[in-house]
C-alpha atoms as a PDB file:
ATOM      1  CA  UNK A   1      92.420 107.290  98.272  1.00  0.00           C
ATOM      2  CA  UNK A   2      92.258 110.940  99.669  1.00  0.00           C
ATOM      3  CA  UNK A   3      92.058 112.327 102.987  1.00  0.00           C
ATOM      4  CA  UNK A   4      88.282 113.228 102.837  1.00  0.00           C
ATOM      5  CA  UNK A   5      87.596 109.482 101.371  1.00  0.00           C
ATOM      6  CA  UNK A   6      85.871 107.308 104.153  1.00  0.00           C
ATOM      7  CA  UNK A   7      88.030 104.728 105.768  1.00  0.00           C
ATOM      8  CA  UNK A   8      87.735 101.119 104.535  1.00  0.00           C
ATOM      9  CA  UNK A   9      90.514  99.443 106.507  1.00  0.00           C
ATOM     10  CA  UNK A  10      89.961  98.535 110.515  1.00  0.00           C
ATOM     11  CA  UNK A  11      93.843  99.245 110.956  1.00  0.00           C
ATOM     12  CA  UNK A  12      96.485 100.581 108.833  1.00  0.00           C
ATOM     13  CA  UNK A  13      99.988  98.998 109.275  1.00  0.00           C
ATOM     14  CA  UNK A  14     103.628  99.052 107.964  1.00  0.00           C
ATOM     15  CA  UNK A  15     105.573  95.850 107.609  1.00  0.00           C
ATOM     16  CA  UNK A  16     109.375  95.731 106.632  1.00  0.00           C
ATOM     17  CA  UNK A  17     110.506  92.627 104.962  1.00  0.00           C
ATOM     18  CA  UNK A  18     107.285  91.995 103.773  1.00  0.00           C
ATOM     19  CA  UNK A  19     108.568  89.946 100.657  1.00  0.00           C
ATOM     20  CA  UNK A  20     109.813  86.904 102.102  1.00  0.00           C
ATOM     21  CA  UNK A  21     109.156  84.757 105.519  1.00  0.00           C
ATOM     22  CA  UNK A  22     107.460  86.069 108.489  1.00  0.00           C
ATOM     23  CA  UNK A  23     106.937  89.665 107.082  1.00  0.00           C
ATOM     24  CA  UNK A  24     104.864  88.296 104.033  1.00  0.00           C
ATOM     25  CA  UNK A  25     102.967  85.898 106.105  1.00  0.00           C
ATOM     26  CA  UNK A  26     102.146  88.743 108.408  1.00  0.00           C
ATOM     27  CA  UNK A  27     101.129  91.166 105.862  1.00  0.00           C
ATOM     28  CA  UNK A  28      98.974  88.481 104.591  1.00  0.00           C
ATOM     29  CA  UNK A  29      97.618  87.960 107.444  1.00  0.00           C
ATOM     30  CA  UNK A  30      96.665  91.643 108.378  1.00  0.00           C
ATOM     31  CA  UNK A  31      95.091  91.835 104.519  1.00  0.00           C
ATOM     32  CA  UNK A  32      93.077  88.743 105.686  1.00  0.00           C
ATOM     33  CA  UNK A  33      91.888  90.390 109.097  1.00  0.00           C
ATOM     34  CA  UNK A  34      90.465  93.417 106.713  1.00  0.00           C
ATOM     35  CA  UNK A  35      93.684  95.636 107.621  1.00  0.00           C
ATOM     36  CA  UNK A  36      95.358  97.803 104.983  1.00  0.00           C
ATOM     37  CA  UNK A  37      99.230  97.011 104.748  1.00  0.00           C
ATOM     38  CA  UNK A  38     102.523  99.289 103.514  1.00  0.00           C
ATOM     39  CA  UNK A  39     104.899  96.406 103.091  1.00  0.00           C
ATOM     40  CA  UNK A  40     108.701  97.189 102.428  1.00  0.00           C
ATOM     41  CA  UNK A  41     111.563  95.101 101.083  1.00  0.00           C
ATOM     42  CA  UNK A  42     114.389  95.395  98.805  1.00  0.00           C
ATOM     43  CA  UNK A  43     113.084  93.426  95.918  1.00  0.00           C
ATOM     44  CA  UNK A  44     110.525  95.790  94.517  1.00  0.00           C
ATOM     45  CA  UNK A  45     109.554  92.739  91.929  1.00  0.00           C
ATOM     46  CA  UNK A  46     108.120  90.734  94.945  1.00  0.00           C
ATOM     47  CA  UNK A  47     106.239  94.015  96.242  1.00  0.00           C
ATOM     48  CA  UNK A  48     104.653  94.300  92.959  1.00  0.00           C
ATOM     49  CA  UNK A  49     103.633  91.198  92.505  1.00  0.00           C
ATOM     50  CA  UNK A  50     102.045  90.902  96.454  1.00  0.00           C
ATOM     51  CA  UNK A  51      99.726  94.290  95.142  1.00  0.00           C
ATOM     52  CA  UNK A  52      98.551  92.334  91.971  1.00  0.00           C
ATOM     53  CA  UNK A  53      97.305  89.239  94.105  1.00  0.00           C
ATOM     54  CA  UNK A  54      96.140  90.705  97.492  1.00  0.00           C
ATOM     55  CA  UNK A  55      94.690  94.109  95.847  1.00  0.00           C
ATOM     56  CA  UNK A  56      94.389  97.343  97.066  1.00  0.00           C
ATOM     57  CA  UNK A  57      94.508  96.132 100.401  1.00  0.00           C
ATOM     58  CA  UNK A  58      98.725  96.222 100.080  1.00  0.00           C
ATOM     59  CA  UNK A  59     100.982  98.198  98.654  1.00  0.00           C
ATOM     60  CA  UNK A  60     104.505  98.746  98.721  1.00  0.00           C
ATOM     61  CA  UNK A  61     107.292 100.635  99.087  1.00  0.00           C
ATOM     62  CA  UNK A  62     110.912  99.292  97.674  1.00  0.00           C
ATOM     63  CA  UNK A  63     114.126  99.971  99.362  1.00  0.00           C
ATOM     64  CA  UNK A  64     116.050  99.422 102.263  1.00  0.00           C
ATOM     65  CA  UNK A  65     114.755  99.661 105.704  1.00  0.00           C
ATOM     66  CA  UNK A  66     117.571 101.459 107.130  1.00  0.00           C
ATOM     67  CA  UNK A  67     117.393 104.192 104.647  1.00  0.00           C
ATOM     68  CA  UNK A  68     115.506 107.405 106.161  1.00  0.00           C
ATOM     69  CA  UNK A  69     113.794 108.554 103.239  1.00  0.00           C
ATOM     70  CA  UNK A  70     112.448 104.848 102.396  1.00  0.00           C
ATOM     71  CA  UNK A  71     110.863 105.003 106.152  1.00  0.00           C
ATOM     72  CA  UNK A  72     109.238 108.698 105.481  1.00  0.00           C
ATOM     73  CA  UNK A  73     107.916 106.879 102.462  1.00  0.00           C
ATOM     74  CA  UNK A  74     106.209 104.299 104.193  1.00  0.00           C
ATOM     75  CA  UNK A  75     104.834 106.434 106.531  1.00  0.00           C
ATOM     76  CA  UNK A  76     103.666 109.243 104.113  1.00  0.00           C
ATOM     77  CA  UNK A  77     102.265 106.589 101.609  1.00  0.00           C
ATOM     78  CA  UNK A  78     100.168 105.056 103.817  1.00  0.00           C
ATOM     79  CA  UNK A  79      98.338 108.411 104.491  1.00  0.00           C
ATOM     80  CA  UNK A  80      97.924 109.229 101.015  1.00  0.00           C
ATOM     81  CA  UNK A  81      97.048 105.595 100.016  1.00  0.00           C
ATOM     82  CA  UNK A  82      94.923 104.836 103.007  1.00  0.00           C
ATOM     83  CA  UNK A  83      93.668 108.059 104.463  1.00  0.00           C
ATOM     84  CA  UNK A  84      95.384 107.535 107.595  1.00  0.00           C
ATOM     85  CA  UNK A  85      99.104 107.019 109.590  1.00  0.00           C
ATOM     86  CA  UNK A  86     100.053 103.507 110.462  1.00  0.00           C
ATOM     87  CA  UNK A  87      98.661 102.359 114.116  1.00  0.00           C
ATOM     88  CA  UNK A  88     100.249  99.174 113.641  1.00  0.00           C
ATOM     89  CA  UNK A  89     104.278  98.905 112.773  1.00  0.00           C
ATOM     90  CA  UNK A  90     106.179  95.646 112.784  1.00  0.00           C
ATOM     91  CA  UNK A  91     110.172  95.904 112.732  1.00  0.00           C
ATOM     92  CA  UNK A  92     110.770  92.586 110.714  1.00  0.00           C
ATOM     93  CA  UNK A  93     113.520  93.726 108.682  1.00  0.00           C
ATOM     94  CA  UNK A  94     116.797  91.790 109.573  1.00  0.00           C
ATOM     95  CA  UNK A  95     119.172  89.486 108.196  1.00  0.00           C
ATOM     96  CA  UNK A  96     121.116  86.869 109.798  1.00  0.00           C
ATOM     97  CA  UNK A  97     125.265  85.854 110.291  1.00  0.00           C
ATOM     98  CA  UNK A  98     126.161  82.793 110.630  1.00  0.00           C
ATOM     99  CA  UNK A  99     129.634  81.378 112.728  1.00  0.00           C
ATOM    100  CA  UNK A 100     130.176  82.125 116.018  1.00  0.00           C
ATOM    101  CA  UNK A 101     132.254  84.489 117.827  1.00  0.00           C
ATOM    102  CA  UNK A 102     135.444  83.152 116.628  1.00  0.00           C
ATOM    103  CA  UNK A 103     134.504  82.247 113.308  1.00  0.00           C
ATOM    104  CA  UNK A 104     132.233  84.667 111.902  1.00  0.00           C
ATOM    105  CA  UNK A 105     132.864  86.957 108.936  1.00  0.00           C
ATOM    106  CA  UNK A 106     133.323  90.265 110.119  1.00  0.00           C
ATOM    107  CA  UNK A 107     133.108  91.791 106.696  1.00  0.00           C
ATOM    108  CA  UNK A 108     129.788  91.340 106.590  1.00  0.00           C
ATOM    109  CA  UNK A 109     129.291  92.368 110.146  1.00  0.00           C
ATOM    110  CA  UNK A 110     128.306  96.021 109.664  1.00  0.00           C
ATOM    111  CA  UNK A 111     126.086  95.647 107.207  1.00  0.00           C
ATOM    112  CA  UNK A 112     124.351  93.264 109.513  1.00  0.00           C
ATOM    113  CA  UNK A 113     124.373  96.091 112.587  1.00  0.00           C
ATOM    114  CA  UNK A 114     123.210  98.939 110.104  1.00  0.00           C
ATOM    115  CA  UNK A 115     119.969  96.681 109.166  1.00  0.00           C
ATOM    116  CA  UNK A 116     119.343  94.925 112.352  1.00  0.00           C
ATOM    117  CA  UNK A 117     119.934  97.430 114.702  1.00  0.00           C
ATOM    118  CA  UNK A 118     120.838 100.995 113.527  1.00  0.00           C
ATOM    119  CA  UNK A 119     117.864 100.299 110.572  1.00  0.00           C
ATOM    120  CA  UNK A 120     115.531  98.862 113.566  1.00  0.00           C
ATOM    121  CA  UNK A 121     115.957 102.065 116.174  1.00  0.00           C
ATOM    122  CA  UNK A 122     115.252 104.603 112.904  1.00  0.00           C
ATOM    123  CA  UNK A 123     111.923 102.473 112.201  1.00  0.00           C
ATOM    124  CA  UNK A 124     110.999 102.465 116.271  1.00  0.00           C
ATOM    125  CA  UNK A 125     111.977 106.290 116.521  1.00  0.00           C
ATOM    126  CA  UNK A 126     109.870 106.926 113.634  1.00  0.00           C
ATOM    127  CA  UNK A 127     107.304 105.010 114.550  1.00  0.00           C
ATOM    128  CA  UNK A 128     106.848 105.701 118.337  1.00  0.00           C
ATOM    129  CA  UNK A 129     107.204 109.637 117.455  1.00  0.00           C
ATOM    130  CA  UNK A 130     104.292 109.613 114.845  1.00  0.00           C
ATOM    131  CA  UNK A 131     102.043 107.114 116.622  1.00  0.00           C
ATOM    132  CA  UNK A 132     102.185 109.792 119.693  1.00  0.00           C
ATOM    133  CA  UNK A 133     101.221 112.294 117.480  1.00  0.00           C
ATOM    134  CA  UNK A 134      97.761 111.050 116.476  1.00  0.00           C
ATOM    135  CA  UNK A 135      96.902 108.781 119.635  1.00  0.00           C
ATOM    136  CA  UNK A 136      93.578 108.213 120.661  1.00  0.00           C
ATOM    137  CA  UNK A 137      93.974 105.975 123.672  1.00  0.00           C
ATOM    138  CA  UNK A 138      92.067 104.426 124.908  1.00  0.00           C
ATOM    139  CA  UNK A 139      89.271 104.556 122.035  1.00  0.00           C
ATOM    140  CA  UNK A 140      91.941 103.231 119.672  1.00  0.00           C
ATOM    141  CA  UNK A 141      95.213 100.569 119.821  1.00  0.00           C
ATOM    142  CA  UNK A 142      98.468 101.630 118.747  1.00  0.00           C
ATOM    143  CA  UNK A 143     101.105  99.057 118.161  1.00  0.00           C
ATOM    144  CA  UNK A 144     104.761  98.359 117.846  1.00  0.00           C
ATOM    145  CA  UNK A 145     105.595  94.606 117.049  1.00  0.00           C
ATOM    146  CA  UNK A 146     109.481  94.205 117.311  1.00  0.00           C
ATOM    147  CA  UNK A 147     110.924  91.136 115.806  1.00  0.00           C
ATOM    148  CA  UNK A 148     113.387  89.885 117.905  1.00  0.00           C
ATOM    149  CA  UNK A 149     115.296  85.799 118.418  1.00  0.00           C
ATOM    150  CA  UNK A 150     115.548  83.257 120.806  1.00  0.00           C
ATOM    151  CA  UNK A 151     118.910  83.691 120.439  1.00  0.00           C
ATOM    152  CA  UNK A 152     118.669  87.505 121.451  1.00  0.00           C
ATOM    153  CA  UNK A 153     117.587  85.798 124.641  1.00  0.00           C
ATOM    154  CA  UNK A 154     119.789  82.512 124.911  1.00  0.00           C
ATOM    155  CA  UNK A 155     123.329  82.493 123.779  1.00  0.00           C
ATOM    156  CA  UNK A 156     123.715  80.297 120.945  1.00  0.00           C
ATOM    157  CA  UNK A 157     127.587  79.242 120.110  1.00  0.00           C
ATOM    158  CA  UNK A 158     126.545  78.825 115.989  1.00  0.00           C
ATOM    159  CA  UNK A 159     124.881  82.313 116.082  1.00  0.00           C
ATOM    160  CA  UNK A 160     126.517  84.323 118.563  1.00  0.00           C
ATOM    161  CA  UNK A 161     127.246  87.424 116.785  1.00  0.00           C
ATOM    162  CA  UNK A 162     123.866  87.555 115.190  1.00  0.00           C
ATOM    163  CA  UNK A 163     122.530  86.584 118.429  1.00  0.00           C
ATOM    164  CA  UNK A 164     124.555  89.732 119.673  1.00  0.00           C
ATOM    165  CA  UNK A 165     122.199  92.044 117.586  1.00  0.00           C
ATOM    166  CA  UNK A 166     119.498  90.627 118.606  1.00  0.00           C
ATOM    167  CA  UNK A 167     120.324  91.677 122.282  1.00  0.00           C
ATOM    168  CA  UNK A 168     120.440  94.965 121.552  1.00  0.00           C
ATOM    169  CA  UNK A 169     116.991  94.950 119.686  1.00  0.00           C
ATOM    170  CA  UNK A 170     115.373  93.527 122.537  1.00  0.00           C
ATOM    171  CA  UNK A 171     116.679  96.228 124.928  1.00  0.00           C
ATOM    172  CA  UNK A 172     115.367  99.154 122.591  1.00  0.00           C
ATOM    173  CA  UNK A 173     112.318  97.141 122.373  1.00  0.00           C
ATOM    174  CA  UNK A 174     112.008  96.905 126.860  1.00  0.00           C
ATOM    175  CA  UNK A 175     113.120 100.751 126.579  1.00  0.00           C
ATOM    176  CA  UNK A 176     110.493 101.796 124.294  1.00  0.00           C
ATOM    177  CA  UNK A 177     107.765 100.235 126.308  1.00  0.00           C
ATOM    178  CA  UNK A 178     108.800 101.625 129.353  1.00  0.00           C
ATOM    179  CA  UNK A 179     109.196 105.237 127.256  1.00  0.00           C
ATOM    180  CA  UNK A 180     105.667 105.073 125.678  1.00  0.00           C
ATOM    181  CA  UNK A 181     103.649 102.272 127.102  1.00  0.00           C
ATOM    182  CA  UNK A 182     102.513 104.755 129.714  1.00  0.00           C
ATOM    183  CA  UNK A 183     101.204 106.958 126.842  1.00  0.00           C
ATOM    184  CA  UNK A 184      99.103 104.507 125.387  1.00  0.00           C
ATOM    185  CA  UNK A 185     101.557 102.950 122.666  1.00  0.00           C
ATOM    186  CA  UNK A 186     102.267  99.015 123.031  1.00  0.00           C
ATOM    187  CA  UNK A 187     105.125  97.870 122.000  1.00  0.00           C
ATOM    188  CA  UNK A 188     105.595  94.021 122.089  1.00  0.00           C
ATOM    189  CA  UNK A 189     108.496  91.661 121.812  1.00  0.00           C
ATOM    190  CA  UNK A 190     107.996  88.230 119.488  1.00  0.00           C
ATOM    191  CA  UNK A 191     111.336  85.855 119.854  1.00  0.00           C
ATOM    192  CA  UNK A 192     110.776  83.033 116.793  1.00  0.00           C
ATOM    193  CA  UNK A 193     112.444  80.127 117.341  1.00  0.00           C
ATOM    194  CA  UNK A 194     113.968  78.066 113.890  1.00  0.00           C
ATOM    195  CA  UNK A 195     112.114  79.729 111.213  1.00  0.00           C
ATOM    196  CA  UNK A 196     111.692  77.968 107.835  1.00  0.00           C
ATOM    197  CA  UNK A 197     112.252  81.033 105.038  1.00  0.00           C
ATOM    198  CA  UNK A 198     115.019  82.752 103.013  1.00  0.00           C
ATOM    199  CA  UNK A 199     116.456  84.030 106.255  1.00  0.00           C
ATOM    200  CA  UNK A 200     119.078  80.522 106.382  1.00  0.00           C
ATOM    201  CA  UNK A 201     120.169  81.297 102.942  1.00  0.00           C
ATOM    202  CA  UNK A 202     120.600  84.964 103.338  1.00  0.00           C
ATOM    203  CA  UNK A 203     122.952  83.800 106.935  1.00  0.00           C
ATOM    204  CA  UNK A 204     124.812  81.368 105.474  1.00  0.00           C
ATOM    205  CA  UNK A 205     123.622  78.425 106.705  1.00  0.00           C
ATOM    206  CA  UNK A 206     124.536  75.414 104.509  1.00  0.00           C
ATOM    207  CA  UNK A 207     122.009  73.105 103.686  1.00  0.00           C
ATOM    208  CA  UNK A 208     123.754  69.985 106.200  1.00  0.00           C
ATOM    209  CA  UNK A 209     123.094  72.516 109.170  1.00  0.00           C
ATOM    210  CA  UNK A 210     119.167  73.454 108.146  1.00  0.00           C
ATOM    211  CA  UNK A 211     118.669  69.514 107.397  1.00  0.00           C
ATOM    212  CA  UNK A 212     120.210  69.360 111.119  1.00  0.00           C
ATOM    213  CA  UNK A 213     117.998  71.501 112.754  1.00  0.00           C
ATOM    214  CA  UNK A 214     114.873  70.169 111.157  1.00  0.00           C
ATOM    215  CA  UNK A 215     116.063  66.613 112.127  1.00  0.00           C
ATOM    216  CA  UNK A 216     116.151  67.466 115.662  1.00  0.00           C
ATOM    217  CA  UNK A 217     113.650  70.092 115.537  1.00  0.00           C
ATOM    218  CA  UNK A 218     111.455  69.121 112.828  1.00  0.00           C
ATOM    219  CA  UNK A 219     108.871  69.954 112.252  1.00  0.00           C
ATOM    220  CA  UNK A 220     109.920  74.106 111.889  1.00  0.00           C
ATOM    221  CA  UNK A 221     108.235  77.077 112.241  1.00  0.00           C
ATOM    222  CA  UNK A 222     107.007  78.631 109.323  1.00  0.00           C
ATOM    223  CA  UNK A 223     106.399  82.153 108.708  1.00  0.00           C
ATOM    224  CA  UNK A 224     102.814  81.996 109.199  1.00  0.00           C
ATOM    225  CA  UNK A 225     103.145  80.561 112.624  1.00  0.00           C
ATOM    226  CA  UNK A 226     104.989  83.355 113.344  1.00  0.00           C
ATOM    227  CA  UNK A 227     102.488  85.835 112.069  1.00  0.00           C
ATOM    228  CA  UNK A 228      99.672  84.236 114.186  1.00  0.00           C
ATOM    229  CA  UNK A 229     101.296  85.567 117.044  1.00  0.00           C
ATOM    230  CA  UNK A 230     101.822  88.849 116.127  1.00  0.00           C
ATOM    231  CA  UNK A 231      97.961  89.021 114.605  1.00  0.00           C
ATOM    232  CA  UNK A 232      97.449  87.994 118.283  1.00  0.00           C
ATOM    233  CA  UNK A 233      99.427  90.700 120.174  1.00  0.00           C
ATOM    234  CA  UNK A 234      97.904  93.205 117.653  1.00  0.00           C
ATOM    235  CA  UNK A 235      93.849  91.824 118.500  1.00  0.00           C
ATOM    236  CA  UNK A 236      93.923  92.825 122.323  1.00  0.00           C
ATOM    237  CA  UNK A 237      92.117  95.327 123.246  1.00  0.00           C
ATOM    238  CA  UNK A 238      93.689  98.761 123.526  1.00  0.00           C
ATOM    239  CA  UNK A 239      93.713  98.140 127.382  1.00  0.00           C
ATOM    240  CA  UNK A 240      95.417  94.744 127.221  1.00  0.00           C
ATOM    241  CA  UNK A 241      99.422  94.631 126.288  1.00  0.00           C
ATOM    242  CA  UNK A 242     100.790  91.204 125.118  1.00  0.00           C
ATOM    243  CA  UNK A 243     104.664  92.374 125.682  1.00  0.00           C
ATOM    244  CA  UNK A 244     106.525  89.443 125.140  1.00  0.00           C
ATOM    245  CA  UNK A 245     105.930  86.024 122.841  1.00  0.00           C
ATOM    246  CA  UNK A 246     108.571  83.408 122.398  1.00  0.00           C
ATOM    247  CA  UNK A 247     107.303  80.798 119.489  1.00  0.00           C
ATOM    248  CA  UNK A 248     109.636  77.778 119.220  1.00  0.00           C
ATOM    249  CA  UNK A 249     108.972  74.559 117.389  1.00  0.00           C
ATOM    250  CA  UNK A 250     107.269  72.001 120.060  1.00  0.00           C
ATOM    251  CA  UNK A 251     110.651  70.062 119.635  1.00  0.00           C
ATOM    252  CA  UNK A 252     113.613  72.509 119.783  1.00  0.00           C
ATOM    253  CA  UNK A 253     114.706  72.807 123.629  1.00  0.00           C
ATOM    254  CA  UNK A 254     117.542  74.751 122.764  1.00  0.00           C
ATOM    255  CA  UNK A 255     118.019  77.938 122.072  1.00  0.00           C
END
């Protein structure tokens, strides 16, 4: 699709981690809402497969979200696939550590920082920088949908130093609000509690601990759940800012 090619899409957004969990659900949902997606992920087999069965509608961009030139990618496809830059961004990209402060495996701690939080301010910067560029407020909404954690809210002894990333995401996400909410850009907060996807595996969670949580908790979130809320945030009118959503299983009190 060119630049002088009408516009078919209400909104044009980019997703990271759109292969698995919430970030597929959401990108699914946005397709479903008539909204064209740029979905990235590692596993550029998924991608591929998500353009064959949603259509034109999605299409993606492999690699990892803390890479720079993967994030100038997303933004530069999405003009040349969809005429357009991205008025909707959601930072979903993360992984999880399980352990707690004492216990947890450092060696895989960095890795963890670079994607969750160094990964996370490149996408905002990014983001926030090119979304001022082509504002239209208040004609038009422009949003930035940070996933964040309960436990980036409430301390959680079995998560604490994945909890501790999540802290520091929710702090760029209150100081990008207060940067460019004023300007017209909204940038929301959405704190999932248990989540039901590959994110346990990928933390280390042993099956005994998920069986746990759903036996206390159960029934979990799934992704879609998850991606109602952010559909939500992103449906307001331009004059209405949904900043912060914490979704939680009915039955998990704590975190």
């Amino acid at each position: 699709m060119s630049k002088d090619q009408p516009v078919r899409y209400s909104r044009i957004a980019v997703v990271t981690g759109a292969s698995s969990g919430i970030g597929e659900a959401t990108a699914r949902k946005f397709v479903a809402e008539g909204y064209a997606v740029m979905g990235n992920a590692r596993n550029a087999g998924r991608l591929k497969a998500l353009e064959l069965e949603l259509g034109p509608a999605f299409r993606g961009v492999a690699g990892d979200a803390a890479d720079d030139t993967v994030l100038d990618n997303l933004f530069s496809s999405a003009i040349g696939q969809f005429g357009r830059s991205p008025d909707i961004v959601v930072a979903n990209a993360g992984r999880g550590l399980g352990g707690s402060v004492k216990d947890a495996d450092l060696s895989k701690f960095e890795e963890i920082l670079k994607l969750n939080v160094v990964g996370t301010l490149a996408l905002l910067q990014k983001a926030a920088r090119k979304m001022l560029e082509g504002l239209s407020y208040p004609k038009r909404a422009a949003d930035i949908v940070i996933i964040g954690s309960v436990v980036g809210r409430h301390i959680s002894p079995f998560s604490a130093v994945y909890g501790a990333t999540k802290f520091a995401v929710h702090a760029l996400a209150e100081g990008l609000r207060r940067e460019v909410g004023p300007k017209g850009v909204r940038v929301s907060l959405v704190e999932p509690g248990i989540v039901i996807s590959g994110f346990q595996e990928g933390a280390g969670y042993g099956e005994d601990l998920v069986r746990n949580f759903d036996d206390k908790f159960g029934p979990l979130l799934l992704g879609e759940d998850v991606a109602n809320a952010i559909q939500y945030i992103v449906a307001q009118p331009p004059h209405v800012h949904v900043s912060d959503i914490m979704v939680r299983p009915t039955r998990q009190d704590y975190p």
